[in-house]
Protein backbone atom coordinates (compact mmCIF):
# COMPACT_ATOMS: atom_id res chain seq x y z
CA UNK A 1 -3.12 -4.89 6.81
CA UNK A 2 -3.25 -6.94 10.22
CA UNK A 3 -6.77 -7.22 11.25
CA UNK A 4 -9.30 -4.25 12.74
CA UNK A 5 -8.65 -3.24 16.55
CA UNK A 6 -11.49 -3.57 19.09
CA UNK A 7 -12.37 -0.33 20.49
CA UNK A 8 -11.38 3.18 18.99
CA UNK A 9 -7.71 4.36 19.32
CA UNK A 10 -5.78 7.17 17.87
CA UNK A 11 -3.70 4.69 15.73
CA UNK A 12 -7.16 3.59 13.79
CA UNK A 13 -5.96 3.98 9.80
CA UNK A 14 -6.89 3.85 6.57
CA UNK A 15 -4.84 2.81 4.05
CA UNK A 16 -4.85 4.19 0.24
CA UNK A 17 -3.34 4.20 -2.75
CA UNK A 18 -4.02 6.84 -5.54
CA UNK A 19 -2.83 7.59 -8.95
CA UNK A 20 -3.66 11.18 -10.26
CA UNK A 21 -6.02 12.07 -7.48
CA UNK A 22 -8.21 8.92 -8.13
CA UNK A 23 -8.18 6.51 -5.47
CA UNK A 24 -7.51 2.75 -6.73
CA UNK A 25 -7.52 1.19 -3.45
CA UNK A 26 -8.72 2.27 0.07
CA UNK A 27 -8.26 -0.27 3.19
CA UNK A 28 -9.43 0.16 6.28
CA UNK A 29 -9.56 -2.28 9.46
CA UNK A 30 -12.26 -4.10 8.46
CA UNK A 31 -13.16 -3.77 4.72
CA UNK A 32 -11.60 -3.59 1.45
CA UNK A 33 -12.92 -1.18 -0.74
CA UNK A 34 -12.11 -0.76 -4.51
CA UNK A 35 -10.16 -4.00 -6.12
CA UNK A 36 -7.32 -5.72 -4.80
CA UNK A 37 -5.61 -5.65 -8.10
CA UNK A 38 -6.35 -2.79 -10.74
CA UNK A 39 -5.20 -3.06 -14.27
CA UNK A 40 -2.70 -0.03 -15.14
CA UNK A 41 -1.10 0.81 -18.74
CA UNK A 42 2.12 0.38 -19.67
CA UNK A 43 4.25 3.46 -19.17
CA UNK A 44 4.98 5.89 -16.36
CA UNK A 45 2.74 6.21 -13.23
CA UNK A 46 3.03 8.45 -9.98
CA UNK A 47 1.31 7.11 -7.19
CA UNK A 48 0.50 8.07 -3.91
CA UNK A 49 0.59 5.91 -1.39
CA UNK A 50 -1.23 7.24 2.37
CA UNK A 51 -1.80 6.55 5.42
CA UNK A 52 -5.04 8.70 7.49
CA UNK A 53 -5.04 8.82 11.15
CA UNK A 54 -7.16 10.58 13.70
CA UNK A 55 -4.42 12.31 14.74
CA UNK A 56 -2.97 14.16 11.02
CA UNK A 57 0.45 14.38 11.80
CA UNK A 58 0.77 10.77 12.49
CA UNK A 59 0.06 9.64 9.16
CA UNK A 60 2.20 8.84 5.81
CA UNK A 61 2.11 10.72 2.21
CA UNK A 62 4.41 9.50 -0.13
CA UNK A 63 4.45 9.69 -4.23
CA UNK A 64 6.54 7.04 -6.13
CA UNK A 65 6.57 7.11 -9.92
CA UNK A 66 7.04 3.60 -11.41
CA UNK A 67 7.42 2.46 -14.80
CA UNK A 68 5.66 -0.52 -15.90
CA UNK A 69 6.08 -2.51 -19.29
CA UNK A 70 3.46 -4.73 -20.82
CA UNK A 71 2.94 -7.74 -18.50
CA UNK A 72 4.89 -6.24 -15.21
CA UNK A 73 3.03 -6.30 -12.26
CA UNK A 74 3.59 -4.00 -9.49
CA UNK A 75 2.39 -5.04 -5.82
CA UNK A 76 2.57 -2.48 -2.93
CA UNK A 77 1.70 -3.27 0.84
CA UNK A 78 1.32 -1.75 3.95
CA UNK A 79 1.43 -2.60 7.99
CA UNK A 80 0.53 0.33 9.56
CA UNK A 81 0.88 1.27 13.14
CA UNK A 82 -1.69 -0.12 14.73
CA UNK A 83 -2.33 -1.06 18.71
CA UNK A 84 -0.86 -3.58 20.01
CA UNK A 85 -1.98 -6.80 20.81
CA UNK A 86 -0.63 -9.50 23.01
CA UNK A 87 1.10 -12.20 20.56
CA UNK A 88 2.53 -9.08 18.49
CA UNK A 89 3.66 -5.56 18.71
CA UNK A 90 3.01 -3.03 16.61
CA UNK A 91 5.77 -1.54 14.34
CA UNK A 92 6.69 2.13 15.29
CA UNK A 93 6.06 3.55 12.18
CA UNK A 94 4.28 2.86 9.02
CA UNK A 95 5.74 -0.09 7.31
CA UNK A 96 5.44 0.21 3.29
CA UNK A 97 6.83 -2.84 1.04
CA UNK A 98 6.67 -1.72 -2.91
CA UNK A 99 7.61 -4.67 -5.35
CA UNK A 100 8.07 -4.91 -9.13
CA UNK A 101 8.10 -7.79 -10.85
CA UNK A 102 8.81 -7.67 -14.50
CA UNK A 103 7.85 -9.70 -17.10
CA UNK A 104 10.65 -11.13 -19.48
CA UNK A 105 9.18 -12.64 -22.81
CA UNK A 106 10.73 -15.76 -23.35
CA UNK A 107 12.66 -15.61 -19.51
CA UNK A 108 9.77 -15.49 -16.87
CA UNK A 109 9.68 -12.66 -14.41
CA UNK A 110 12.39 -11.32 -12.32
CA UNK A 111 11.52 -8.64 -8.95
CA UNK A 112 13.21 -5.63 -7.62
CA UNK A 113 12.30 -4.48 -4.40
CA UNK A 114 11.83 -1.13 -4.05
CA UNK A 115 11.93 0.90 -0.84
């Protein structure tokens, strides 16, 4: 996530990331709460992946089950909308990049982009 804004605008967000109602990771503009990597079982896991705005209908709920074998690593980040500032501007909607990378035993690892 690009760094915090100045002054208070409607595009303020928090970012999270929750498996079963639990959160694992919560971002906002100028902390990171929770760990930047959390350490999930192999098998099948639906996440939710959300973005919280002042304004409610200018956020972004999406689930996303993924399957992960022993030694994948999944990596999911976010740029949300956010004001914009003069060397940059802002995407127009919540951008969400959601990676894979599995692990190969005896091969290395190999990634799939998702979404």
């Amino acid at each position: 996530m690009r760094s915090s804004f100045r002054s208070f605008t409607f595009k303020w967000a928090i970012v999270l990331i929750e498996r079963g109602g639990v959160e694992l990771c919560h971002k906002d503009g100028t902390t990171l709460r929770g760990p930047k990597f959390v350490d999930l079982s192999p098998g099948a896991h639906t996440l939710t992946f959300r973005v919280v705005r002042a304004r409610r209908s200018r956020g972004t709920l999406f689930e996303k089950e993924i399957f992960l074998r022993k030694g994948d690593v999944f990596m999911a980040l976010c740029e949300p909308i956010q004001p914009n500032v003069f060397y940059r501007k802002s995407p127009e909607e919540d951008i969400w990049r959601l990676r894979k990378i599995e692990f190969w035993p005896g091969g290395g690892a190999r990634g799939d982009a998702e979404r």
